[in-house]
N, C-alpha and C. Protein backbone atom coordinates (compact mmCIF):
# COMPACT_ATOMS: atom_id res chain seq x y z
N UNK A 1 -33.59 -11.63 -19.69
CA UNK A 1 -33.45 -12.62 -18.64
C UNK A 1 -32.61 -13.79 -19.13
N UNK A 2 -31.70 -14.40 -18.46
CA UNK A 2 -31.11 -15.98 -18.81
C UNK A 2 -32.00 -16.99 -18.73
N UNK A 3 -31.48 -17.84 -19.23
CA UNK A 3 -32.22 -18.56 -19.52
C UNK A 3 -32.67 -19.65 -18.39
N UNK A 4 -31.77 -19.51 -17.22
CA UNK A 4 -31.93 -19.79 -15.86
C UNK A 4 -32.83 -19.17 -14.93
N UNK A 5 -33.39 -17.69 -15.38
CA UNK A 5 -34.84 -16.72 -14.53
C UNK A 5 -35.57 -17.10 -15.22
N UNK A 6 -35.30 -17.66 -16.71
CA UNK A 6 -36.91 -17.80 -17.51
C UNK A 6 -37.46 -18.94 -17.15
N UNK A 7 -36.94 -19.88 -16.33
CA UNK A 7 -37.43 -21.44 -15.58
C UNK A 7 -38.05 -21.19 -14.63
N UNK A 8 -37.80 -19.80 -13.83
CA UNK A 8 -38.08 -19.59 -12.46
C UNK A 8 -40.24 -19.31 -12.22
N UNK A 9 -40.41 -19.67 -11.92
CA UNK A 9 -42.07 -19.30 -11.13
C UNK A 9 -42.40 -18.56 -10.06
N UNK A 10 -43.54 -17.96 -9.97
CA UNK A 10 -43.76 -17.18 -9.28
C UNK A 10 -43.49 -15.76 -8.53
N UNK A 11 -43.10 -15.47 -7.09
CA UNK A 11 -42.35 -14.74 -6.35
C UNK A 11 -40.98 -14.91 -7.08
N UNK A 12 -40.25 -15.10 -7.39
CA UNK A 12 -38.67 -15.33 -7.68
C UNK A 12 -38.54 -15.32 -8.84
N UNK A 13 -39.42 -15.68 -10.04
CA UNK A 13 -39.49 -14.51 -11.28
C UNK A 13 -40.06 -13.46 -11.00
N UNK A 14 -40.71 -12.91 -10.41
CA UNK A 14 -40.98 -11.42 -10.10
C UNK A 14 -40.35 -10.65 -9.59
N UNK A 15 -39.64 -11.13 -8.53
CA UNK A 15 -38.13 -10.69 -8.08
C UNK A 15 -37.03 -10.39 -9.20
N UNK A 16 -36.51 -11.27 -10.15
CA UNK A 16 -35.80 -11.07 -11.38
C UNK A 16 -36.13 -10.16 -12.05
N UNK A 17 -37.64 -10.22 -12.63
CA UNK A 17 -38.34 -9.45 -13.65
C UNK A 17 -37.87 -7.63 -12.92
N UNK A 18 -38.60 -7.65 -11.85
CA UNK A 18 -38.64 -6.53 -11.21
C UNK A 18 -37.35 -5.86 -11.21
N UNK A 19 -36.10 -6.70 -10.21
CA UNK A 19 -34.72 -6.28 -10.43
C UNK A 19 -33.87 -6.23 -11.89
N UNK A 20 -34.28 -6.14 -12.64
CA UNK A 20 -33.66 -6.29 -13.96
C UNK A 20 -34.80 -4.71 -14.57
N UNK A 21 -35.98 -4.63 -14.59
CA UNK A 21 -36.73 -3.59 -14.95
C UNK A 21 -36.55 -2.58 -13.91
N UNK A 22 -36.49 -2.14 -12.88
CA UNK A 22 -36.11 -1.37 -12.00
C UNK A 22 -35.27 -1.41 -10.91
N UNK A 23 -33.67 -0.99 -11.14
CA UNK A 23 -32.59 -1.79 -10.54
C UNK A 23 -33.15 -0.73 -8.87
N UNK A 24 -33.87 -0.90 -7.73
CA UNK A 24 -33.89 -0.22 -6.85
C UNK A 24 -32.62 0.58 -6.73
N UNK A 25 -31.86 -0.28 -6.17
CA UNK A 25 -30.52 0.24 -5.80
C UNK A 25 -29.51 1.44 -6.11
N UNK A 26 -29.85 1.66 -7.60
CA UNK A 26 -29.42 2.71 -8.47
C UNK A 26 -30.42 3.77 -8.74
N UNK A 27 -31.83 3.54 -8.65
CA UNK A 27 -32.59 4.52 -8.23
C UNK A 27 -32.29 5.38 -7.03
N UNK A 28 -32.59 4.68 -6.15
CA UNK A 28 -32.54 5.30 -5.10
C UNK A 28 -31.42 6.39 -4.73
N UNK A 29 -30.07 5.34 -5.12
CA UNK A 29 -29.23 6.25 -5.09
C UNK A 29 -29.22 7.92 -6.43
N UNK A 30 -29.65 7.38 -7.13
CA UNK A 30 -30.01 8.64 -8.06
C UNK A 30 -30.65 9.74 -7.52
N UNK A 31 -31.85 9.28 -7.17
CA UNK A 31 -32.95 10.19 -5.96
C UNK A 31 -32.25 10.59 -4.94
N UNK A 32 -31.38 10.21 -4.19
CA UNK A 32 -31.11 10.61 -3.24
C UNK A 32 -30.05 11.35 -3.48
N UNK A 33 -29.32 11.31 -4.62
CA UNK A 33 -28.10 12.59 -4.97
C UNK A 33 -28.84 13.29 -5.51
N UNK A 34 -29.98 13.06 -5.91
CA UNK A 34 -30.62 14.60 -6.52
C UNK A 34 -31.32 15.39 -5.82
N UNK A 35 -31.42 14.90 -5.00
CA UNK A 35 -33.12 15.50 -4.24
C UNK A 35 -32.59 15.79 -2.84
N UNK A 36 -31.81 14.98 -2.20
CA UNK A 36 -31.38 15.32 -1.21
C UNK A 36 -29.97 16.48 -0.64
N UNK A 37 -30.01 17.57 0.30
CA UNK A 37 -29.26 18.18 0.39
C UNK A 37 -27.72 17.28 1.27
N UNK A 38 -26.52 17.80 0.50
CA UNK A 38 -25.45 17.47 1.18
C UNK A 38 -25.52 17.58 2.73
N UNK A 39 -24.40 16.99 3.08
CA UNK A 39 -24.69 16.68 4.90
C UNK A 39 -24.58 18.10 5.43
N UNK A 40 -23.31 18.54 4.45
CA UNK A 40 -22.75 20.02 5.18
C UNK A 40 -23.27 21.16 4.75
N UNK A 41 -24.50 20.98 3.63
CA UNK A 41 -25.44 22.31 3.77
C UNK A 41 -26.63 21.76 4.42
N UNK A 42 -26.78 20.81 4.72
CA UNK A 42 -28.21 20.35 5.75
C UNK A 42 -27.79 20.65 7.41
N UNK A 43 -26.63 20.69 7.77
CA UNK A 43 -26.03 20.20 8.89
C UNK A 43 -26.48 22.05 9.65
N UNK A 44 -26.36 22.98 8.52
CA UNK A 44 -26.61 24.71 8.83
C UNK A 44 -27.47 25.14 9.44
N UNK A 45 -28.90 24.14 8.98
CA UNK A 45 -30.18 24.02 9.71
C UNK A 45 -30.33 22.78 10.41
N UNK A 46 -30.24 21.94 10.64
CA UNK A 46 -30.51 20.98 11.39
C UNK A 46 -30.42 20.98 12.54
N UNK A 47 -28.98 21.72 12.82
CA UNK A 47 -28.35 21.58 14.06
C UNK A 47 -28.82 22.13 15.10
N UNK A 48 -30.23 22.77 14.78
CA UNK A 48 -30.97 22.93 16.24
C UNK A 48 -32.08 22.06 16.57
N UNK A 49 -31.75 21.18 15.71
CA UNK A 49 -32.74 19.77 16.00
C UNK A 49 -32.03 19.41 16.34
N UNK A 50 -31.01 19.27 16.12
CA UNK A 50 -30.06 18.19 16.92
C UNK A 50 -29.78 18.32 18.05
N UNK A 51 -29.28 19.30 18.18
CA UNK A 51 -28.69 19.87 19.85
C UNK A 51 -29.89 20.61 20.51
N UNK A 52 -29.47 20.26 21.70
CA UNK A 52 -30.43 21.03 22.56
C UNK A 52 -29.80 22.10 23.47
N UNK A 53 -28.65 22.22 23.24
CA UNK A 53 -27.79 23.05 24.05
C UNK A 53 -27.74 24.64 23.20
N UNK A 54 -26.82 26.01 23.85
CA UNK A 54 -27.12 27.17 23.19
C UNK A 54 -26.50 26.63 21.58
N UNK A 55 -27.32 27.39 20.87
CA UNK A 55 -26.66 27.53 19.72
C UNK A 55 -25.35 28.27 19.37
N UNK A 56 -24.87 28.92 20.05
CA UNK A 56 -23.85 29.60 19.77
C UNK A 56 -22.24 28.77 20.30
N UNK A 57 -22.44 27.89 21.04
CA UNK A 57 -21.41 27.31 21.57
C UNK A 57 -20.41 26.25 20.41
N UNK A 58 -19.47 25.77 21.23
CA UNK A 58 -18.34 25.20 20.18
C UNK A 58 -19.12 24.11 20.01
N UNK A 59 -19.61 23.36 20.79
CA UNK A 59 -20.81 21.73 20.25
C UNK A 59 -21.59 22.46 18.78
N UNK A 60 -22.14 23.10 18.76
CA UNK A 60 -23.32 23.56 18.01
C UNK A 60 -22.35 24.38 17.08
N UNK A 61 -21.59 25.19 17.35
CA UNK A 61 -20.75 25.48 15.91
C UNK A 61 -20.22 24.32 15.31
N UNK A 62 -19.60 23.30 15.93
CA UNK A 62 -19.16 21.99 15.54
C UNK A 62 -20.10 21.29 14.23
N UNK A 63 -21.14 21.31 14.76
CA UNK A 63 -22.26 20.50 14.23
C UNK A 63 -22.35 21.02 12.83
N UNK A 64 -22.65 22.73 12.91
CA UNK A 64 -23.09 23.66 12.36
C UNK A 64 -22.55 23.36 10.66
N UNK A 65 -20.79 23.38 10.80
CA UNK A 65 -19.95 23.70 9.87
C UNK A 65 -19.52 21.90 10.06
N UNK A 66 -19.77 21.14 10.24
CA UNK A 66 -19.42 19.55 9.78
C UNK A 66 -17.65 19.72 10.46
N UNK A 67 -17.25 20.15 11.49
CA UNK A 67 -15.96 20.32 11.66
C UNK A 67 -15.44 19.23 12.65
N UNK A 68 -14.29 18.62 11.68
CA UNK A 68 -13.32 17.80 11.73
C UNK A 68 -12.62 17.95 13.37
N UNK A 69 -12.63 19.25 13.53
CA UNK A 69 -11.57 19.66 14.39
C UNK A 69 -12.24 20.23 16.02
N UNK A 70 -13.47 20.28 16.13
CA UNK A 70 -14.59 20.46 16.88
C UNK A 70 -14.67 19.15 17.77
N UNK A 71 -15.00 19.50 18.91
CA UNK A 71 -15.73 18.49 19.79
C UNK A 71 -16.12 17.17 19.35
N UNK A 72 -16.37 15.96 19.80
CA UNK A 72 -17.03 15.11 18.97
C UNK A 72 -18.32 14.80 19.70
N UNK A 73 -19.13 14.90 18.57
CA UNK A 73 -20.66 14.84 18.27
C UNK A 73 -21.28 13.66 17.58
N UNK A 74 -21.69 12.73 18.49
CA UNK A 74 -22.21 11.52 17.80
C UNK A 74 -23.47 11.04 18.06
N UNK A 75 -24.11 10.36 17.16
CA UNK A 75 -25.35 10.13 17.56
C UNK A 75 -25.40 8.70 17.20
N UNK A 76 -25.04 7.77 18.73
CA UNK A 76 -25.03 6.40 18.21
C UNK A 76 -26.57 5.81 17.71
N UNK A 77 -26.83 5.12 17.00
CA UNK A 77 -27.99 4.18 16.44
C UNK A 77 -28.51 2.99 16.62
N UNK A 78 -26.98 2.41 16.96
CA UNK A 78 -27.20 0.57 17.59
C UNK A 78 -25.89 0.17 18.27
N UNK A 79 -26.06 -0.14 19.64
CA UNK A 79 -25.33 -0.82 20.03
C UNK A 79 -25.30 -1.94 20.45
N UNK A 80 -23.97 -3.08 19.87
CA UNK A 80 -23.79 -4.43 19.94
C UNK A 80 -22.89 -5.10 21.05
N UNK A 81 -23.31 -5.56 22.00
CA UNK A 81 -22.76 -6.26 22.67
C UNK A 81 -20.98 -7.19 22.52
N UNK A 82 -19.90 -7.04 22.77
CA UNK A 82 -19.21 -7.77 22.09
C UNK A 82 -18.63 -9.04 23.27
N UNK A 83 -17.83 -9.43 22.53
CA UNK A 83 -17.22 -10.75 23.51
C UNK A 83 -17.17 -11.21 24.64
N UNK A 84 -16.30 -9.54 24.73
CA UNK A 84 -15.29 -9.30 25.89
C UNK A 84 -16.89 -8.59 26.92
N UNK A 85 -16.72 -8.88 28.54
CA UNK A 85 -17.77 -8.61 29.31
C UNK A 85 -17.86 -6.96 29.40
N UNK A 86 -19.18 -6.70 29.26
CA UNK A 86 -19.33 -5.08 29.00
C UNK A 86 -19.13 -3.96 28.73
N UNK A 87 -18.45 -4.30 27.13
CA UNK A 87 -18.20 -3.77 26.07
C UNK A 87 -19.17 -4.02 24.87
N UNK A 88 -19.07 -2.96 24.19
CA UNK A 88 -19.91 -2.43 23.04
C UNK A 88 -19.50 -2.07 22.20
N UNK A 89 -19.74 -2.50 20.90
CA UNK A 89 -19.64 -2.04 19.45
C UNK A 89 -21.11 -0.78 19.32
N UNK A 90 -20.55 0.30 18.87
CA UNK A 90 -21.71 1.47 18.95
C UNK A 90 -21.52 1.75 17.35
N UNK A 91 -22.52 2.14 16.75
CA UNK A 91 -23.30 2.13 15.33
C UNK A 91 -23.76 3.63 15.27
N UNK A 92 -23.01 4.29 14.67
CA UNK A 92 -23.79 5.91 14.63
C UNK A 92 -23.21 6.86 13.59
N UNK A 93 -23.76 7.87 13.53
CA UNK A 93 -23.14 8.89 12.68
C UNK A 93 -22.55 10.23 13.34
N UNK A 94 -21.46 10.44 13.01
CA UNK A 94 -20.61 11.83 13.71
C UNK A 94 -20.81 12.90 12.87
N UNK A 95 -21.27 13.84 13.92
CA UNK A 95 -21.73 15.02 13.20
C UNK A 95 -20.64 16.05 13.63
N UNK A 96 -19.33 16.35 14.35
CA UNK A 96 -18.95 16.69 14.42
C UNK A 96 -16.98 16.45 14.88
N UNK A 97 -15.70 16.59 15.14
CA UNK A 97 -15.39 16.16 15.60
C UNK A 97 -14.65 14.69 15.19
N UNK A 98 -14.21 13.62 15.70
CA UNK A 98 -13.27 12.32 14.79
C UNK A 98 -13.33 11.42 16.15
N UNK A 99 -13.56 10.65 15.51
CA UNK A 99 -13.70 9.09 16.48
C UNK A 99 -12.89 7.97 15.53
N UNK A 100 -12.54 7.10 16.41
CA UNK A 100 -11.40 6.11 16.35
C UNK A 100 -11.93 4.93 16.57
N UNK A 101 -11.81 3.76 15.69
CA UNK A 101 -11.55 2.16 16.42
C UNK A 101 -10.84 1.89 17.86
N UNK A 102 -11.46 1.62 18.69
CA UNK A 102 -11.19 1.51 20.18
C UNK A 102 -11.27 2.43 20.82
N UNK A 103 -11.73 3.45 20.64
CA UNK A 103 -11.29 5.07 21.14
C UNK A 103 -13.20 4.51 22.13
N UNK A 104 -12.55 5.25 23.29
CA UNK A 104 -13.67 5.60 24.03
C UNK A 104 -14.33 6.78 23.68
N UNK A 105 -15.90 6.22 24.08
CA UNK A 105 -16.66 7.51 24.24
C UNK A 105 -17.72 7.86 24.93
């Protein structure tokens, strides 16, 4: 610790102590490249959680194989209100397919 955390009390040396003895951040990410499957061998099974449509179609092959060139498949998460009157900043992950800055969807 510097000699600036070793002044510190309470909550906020424990915070230091803690982040310096177990960097979360680099854990996690460790755990999660180890343990967790890539998008595009998870995406093989998933994709009938995801979709509710036939499985055999170009949406659901899209999904299937993570393809660039497929339909686009998004699953927004949060959308933000912006400036301009009733427009939206949308927050999501594309599972299939290519989306653009300004691009409608």
């Amino acid at each position: 610790l510097t000699p600036e955390d070793r002044e510190k009390e309470g909550k906020p040396l424990l915070k230091v102590v803690m982040r310096t003895w177990l960097p979360a951040g680099d854990t996690l990410f460790y755990m999660i490249t180890i343990h967790l499957p890539s998008p595009v061998m998870a995406q093989k099974y998933r994709a009938e959680m995801l979709y509710e449509g036939p499985g055999d179609d170009v949406c659901c092959m899209g999904i299937k194989n993570c393809d660039a060139e497929a339909p686009l498949m998004m699953y927004v998460s949060k959308m933000v209100p912006t400036t301009d009157k009733g427009r939206f900043y949308a927050f999501g992950r594309v599972f299939s397919g290519k989306v653009g800055c300004g691009q409608k969807v």
